[in-house]
C-alpha atoms as a PDB file:
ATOM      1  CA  UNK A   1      78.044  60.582 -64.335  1.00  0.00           C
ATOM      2  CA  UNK A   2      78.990  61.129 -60.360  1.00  0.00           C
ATOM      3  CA  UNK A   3      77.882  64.771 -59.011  1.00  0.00           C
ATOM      4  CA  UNK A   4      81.737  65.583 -59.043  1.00  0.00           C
ATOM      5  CA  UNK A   5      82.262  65.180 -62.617  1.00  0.00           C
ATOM      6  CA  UNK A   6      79.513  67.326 -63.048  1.00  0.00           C
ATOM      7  CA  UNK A   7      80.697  69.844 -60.982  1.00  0.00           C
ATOM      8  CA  UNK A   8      83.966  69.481 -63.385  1.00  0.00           C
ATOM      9  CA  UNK A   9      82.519  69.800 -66.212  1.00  0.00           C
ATOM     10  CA  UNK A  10      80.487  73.185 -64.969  1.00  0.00           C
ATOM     11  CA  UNK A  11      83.328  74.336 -63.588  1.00  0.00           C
ATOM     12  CA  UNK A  12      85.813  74.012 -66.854  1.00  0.00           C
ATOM     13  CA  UNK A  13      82.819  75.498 -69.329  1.00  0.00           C
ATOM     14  CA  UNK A  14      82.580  78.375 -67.106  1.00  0.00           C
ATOM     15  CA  UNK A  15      86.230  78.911 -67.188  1.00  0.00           C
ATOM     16  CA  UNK A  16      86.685  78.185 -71.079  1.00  0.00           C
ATOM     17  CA  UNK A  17      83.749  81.043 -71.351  1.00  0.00           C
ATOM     18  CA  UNK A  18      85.164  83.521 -69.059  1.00  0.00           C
ATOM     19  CA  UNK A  19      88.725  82.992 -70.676  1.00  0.00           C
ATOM     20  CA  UNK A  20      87.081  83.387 -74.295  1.00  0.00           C
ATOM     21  CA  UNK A  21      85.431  87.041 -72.922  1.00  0.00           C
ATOM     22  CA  UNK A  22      88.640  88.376 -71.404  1.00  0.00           C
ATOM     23  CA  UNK A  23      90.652  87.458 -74.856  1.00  0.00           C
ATOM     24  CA  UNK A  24      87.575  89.289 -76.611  1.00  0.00           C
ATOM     25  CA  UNK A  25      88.311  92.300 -74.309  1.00  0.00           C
ATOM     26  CA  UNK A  26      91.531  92.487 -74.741  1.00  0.00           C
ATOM     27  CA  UNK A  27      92.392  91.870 -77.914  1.00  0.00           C
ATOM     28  CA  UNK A  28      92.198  95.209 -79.676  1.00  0.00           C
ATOM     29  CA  UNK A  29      94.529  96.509 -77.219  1.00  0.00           C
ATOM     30  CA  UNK A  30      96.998  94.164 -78.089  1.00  0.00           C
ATOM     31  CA  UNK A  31      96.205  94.412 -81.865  1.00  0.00           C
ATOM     32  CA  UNK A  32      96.981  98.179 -81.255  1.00  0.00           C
ATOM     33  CA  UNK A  33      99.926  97.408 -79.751  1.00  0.00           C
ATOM     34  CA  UNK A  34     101.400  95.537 -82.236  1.00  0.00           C
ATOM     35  CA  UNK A  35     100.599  97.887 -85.178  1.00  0.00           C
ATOM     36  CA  UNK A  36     101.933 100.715 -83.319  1.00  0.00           C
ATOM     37  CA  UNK A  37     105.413  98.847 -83.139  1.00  0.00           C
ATOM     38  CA  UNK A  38     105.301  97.852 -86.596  1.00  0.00           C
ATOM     39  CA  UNK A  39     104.594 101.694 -87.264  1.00  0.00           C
ATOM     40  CA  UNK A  40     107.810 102.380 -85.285  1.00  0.00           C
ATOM     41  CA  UNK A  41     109.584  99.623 -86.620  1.00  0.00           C
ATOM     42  CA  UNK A  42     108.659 100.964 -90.767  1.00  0.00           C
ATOM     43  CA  UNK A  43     110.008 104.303 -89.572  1.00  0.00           C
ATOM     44  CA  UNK A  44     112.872 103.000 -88.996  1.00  0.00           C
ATOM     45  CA  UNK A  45     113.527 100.596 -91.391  1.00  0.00           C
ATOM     46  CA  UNK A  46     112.145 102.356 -94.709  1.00  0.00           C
ATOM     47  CA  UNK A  47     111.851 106.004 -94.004  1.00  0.00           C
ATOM     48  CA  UNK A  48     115.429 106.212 -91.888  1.00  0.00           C
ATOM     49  CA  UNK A  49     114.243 108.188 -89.511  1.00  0.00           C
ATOM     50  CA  UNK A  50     116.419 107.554 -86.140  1.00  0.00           C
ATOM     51  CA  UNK A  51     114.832 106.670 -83.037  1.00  0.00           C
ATOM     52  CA  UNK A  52     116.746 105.779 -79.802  1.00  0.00           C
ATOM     53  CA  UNK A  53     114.931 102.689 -79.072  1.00  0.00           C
ATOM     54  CA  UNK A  54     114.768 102.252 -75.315  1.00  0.00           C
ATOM     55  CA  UNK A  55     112.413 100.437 -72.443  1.00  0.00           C
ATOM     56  CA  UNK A  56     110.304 104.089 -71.824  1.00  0.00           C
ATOM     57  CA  UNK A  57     109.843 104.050 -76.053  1.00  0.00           C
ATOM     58  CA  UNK A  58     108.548 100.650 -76.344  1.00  0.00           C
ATOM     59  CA  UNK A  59     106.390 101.559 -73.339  1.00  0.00           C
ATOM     60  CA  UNK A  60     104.926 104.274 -74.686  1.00  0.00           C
ATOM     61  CA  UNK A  61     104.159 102.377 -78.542  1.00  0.00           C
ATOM     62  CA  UNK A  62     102.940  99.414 -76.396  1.00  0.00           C
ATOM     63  CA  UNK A  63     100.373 101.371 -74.815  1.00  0.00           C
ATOM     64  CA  UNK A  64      99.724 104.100 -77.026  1.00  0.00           C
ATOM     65  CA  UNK A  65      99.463 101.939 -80.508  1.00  0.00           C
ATOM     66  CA  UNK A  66      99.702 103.854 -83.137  1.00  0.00           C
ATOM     67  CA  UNK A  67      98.971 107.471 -81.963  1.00  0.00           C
ATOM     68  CA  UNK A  68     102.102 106.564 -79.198  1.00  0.00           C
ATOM     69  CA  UNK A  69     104.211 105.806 -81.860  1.00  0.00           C
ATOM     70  CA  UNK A  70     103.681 109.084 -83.987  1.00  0.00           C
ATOM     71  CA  UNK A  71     104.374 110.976 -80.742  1.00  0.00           C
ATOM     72  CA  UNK A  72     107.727 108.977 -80.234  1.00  0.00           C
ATOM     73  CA  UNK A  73     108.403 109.792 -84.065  1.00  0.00           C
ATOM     74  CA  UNK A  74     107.407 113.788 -83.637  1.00  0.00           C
ATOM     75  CA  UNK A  75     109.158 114.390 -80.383  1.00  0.00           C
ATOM     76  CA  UNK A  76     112.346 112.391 -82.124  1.00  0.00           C
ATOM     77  CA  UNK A  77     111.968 114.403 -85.327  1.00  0.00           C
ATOM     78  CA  UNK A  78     112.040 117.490 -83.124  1.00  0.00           C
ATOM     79  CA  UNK A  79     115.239 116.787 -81.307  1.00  0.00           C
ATOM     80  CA  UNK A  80     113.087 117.169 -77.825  1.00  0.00           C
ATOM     81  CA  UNK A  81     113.434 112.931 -76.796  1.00  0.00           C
ATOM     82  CA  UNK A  82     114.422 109.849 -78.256  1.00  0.00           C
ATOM     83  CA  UNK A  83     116.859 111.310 -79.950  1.00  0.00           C
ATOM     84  CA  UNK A  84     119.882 108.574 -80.679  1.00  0.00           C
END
């Protein structure tokens, strides 16, 4: 093996290892994510409730998870946002 494809090869295994932390770091965020649109979505869907589904909502589930989606439910249920 030449020095370069040495280099490569450091270079890629570093990258492969950084990439492999950074998806370990994020990926409860994204699991939270996801759960708090089902959440929304099941509100919907089973329970009826009405929810005006809009870029700010989805925002707000995305990054709250679950605990953004029950305030997105409660300030619907109270007539205060989201209200259809």
């Amino acid at each position: 093996m030449t020095g370069i494809e040495i280099l490569l090869l450091i270079v890629v295994l570093v990258g492969v290892l950084v990439a492999a932390s950074l998806i370990r770091a994020v990926s409860p965020f994204i699991i939270n994510a996801v759960v708090g649109l089902v959440v929304l979505f099941l509100a919907q869907a089973v329970f009826g409730f009405s929810i005006a589904v809009t870029p700010i909502v989805l925002l707000i589930v995305a990054l709250g998870g679950v605990p953004g989606s029950i305030v997105v439910l409660v300030l619907s249920l109270l007539g205060v946002a989201f209200v259809p």
